[in-house]
Protein backbone atom coordinates (compact mmCIF):
# COMPACT_ATOMS: atom_id res chain seq x y z
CA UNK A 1 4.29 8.24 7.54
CA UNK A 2 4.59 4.32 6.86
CA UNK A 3 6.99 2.38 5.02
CA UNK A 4 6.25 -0.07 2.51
CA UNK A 5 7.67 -2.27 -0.19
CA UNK A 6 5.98 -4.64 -2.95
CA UNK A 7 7.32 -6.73 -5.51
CA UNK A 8 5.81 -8.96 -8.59
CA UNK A 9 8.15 -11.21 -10.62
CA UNK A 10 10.16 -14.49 -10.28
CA UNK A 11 9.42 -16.15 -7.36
CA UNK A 12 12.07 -14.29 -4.35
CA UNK A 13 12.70 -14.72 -0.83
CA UNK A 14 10.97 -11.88 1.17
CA UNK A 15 14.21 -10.65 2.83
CA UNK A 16 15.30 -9.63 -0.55
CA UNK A 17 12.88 -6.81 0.55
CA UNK A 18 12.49 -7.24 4.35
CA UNK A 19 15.75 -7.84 5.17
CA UNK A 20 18.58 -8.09 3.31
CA UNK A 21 19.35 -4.93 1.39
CA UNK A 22 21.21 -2.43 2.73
CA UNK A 23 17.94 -0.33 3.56
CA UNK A 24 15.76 -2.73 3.87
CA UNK A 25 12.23 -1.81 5.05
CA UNK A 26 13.82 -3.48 8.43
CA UNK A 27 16.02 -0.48 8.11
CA UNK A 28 13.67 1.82 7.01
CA UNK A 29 11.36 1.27 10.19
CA UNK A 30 13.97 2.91 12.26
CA UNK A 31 15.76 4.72 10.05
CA UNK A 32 14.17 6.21 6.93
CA UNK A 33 15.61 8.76 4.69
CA UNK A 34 12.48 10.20 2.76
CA UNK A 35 10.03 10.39 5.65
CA UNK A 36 8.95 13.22 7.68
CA UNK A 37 8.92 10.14 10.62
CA UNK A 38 12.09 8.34 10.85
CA UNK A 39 10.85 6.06 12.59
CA UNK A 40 7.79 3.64 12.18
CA UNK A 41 7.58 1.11 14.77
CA UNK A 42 3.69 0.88 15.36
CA UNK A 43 3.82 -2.70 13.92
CA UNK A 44 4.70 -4.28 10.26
CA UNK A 45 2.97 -6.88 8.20
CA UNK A 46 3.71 -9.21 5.06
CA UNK A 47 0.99 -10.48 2.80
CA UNK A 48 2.34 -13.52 0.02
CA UNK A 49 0.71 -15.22 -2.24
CA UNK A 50 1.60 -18.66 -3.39
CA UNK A 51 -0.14 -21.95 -3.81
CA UNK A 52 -3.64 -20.65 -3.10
CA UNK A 53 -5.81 -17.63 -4.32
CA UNK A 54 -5.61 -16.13 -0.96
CA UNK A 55 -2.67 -14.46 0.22
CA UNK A 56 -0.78 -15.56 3.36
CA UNK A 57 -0.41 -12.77 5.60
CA UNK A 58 1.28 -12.15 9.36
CA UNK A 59 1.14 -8.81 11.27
CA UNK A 60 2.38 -7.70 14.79
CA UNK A 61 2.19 -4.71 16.73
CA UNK A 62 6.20 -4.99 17.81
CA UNK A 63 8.37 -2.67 15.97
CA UNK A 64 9.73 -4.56 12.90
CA UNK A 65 13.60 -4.15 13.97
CA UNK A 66 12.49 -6.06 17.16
CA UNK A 67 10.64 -8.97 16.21
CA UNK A 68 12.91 -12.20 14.93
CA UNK A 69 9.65 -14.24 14.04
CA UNK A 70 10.03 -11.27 10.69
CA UNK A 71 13.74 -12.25 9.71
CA UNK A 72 13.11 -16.15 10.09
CA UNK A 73 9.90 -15.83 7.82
CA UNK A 74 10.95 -13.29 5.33
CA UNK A 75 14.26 -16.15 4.93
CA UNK A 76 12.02 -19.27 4.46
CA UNK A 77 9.09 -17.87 2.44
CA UNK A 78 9.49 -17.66 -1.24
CA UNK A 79 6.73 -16.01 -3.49
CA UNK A 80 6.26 -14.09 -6.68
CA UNK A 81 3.84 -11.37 -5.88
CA UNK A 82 4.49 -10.04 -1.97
CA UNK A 83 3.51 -6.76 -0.26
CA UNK A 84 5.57 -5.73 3.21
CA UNK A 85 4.67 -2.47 5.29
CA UNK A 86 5.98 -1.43 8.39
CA UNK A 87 3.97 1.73 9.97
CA UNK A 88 3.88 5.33 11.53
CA UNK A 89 0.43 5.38 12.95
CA UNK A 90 -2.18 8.53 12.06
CA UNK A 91 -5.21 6.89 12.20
CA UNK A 92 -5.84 3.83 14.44
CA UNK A 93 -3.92 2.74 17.86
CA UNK A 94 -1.02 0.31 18.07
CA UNK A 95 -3.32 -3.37 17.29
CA UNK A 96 -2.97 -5.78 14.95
CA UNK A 97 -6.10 -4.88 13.16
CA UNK A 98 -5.01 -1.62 12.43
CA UNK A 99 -1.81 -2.87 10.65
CA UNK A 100 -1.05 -3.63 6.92
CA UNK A 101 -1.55 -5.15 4.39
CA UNK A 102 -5.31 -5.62 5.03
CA UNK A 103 -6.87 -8.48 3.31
CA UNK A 104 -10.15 -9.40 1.94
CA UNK A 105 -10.84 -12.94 -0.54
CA UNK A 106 -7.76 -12.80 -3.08
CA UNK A 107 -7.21 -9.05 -2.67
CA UNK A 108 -4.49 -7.43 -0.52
CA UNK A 109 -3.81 -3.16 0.33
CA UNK A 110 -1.15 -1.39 2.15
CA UNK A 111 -1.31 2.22 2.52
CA UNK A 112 0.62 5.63 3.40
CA UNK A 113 -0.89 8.43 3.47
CA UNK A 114 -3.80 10.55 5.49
CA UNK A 115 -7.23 12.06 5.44
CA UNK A 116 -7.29 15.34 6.73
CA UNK A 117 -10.72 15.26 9.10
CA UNK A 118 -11.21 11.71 8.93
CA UNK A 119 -13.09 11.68 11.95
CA UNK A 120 -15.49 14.48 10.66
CA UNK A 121 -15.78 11.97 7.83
CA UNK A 122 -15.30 8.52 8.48
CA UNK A 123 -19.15 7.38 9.76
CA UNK A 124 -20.21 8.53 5.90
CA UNK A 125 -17.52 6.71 4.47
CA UNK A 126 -18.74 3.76 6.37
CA UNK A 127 -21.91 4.64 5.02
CA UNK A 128 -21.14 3.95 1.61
CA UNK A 129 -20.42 -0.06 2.40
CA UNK A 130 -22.80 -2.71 2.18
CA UNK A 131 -23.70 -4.76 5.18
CA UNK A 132 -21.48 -7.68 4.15
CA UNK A 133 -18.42 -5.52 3.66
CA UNK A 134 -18.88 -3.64 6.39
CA UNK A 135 -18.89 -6.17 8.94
CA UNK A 136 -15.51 -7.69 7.54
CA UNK A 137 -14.08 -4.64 9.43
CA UNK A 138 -11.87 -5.26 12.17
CA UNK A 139 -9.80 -2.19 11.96
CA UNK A 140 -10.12 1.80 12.78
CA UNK A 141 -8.22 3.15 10.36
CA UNK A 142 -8.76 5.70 7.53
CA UNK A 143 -6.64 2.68 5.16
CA UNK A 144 -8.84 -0.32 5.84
CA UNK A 145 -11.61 1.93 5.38
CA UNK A 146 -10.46 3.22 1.40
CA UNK A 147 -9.57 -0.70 0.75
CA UNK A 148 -13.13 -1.92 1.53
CA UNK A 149 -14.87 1.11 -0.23
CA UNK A 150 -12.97 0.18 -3.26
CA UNK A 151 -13.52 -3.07 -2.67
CA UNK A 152 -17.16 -1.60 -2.49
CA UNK A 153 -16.62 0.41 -5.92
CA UNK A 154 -15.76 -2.76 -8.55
CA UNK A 155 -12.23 -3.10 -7.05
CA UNK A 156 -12.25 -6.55 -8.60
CA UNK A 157 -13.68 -5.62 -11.99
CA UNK A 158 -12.03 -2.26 -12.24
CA UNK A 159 -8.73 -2.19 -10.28
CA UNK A 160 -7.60 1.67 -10.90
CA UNK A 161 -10.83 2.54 -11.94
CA UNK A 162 -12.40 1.94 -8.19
CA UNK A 163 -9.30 3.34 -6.28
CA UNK A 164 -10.02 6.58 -8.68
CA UNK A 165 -13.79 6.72 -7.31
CA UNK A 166 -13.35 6.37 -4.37
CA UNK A 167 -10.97 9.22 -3.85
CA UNK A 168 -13.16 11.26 -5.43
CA UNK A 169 -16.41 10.49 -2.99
CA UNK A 170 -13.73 10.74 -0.14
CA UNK A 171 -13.04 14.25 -1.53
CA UNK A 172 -16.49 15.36 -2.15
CA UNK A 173 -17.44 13.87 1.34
CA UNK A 174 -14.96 16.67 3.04
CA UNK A 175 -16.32 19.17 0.68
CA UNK A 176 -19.98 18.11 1.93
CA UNK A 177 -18.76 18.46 5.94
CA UNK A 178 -17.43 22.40 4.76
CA UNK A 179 -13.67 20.51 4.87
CA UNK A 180 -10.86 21.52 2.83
CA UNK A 181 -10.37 18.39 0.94
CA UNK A 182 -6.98 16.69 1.98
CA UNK A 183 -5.86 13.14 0.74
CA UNK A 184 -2.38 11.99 0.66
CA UNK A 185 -2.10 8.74 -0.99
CA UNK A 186 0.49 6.29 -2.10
CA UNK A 187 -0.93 2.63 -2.56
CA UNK A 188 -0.38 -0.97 -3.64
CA UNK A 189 -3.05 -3.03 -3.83
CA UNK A 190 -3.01 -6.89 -5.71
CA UNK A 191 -5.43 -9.49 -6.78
CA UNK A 192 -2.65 -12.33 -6.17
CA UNK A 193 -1.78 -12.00 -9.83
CA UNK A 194 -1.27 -8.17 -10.63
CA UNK A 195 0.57 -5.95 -8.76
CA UNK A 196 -1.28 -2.14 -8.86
CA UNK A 197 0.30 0.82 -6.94
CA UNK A 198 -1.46 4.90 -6.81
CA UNK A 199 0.86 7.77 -6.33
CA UNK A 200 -1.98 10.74 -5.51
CA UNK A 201 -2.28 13.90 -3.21
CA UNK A 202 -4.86 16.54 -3.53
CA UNK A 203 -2.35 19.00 -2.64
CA UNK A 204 0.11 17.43 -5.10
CA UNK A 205 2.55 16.59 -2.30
CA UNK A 206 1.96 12.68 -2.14
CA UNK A 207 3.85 10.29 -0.14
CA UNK A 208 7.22 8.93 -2.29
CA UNK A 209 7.23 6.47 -4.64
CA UNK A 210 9.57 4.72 -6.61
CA UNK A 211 10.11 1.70 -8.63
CA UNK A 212 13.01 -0.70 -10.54
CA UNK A 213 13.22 -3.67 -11.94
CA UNK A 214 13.59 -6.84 -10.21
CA UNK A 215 13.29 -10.61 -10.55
CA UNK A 216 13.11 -11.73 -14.26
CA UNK A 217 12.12 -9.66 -17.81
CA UNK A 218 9.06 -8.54 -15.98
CA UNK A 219 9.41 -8.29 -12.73
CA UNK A 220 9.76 -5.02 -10.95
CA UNK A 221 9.52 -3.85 -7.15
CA UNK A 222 7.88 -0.85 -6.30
CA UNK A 223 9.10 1.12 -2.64
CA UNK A 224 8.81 4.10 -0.84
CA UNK A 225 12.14 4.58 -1.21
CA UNK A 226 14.54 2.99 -2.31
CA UNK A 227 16.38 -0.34 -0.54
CA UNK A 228 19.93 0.62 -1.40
CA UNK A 229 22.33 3.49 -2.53
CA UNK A 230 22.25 2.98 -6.33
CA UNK A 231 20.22 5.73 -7.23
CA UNK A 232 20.08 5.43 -10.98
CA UNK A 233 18.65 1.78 -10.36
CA UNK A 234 15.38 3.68 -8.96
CA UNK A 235 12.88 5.48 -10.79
CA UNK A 236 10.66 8.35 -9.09
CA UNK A 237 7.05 7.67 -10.18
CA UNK A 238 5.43 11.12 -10.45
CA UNK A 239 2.89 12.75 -8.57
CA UNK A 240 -0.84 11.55 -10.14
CA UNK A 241 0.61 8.27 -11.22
CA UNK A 242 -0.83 4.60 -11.64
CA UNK A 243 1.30 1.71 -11.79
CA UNK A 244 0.66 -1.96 -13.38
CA UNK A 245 3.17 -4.66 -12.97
CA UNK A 246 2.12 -7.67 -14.38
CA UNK A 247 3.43 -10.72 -16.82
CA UNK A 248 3.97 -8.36 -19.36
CA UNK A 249 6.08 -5.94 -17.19
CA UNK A 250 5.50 -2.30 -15.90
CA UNK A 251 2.96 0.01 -17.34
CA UNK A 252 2.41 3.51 -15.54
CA UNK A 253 -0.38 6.26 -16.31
CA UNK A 254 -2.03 9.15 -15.55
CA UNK A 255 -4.48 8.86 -12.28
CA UNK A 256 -7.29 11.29 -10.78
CA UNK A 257 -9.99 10.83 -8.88
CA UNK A 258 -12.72 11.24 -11.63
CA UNK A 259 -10.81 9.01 -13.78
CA UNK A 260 -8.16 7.82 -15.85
CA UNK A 261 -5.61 10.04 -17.92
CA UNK A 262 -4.41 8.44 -21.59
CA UNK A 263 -1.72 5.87 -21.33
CA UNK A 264 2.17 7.21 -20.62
């Protein structure tokens, strides 16, 4: 399973994240603590967003812990809203395509997580695209694949709303191919301005998430575990959980794949 951390506040340097803390996602990628992989060297990537709509974004297929081109960039870049993954490959070989965040116009998406029988499924699910998202992919996993059928679903219009449906057709498409349906699913996703993260498994055994606050009133980072040993700093989101961060802070509530629970 991958790694990943994201963060929405006061404008930070990314090694507040990357590099710095004591277990850093740097760390993490050859040492994490709440992983059945310990290690997740099958390439990293950063995705910022600053002066522009778009986000800047660098990936490599080196281990993170090996490449110094990271460290130098995550101490010079600055930004307010940044996702960082580092990953344990399920889907996809070891190329650059295939590794977070993936990007399309304003919108970014890291992943961790798996669908059982993807390859049973994964020329319907490509079926479900339009021509002109469908040839933006570059990619063979199962995660580039849910972030452009989103994208595909309102993703823009209806953030948790399209992340929710297309679970659900991901579900239903395993159920239609006789498949026991199987997703595990812990996301963050952004539009450059708010910062949305999924905590989902059909099995109810979904990859960890937690979250504290960071950077400002309102800012918060959100992690798949947590970057150092102060464990009452950290909160747990639970199992069937959306998250907002956003100027007004951190909202979390109910998520499934036919929809939206009330508010927490």
């Amino acid at each position: 399973m991958c790694r990943w951390a994201a963060y929405r506040g006061n404008p930070l340097y990314l090694e507040e994240l990357v590099s710095s803390p004591a277990h850093s996602l740097i760390e993490q990628s050859h040492c994490a603590s709440r992983a059945k992989t310990a290690t997740n060297g099958d390439g990293f990537g950063i995705a910022w967003y600053g002066d522009h709509p778009e986000p800047g974004r660098y990936r490599d297929i080196l281990p993170a812990w090996s490449d110094c081109n990271l460290r130098s960039l995550a101490r010079q870049i600055k930004s307010p809203l940044f996702l960082a993954h580092v990953r344990a490959a399920t889907n996809g070989g070891t190329r650059r395509d295939n590794c977070h965040p993936f990007v399309h116009g304003r919108w970014s998406f890291m992943h961790n997580g798996q669908i059982a029988g993807f390859d049973r499924i994964r020329r319907r699910m490509e079926a479900s695209l339009s021509d002109a998202l469908f040839n933006t992919r570059t990619g063979t996993t199962d995660s580039e694949l849910l972030f452009l059928m989103a994208l595909e679903m309102g993703l823009a219009e209806d953030p948790l709303g399209a992340m929710a449906r297309t679970i659900a057709v991901v579900e239903q498409l395993s159920l239609d191919q006789q498949l026991d349906p199987l997703v595990r699913f812990t996301a963050a996703f952004s539009d450059g301005d708010t910062l949305y993260a999924v905590r989902y498994a059909t099995d109810h055994r979904p990859p960890t998430l937690y979250a504290a606050p960071m950077g400002g009133r309102t800012g918060h980072c959100l992690v798949s575990e947590p970057l150092n040993d102060d464990i009452d700093a950290w909160m747990e989101i639970p199992d069937g959980s959306a998250v907002t961060v956003s100027e007004a802070g951190m909202s979390t509530v109910g998520f499934a794949p036919h929809g939206l629970a009330e508010a927490a």
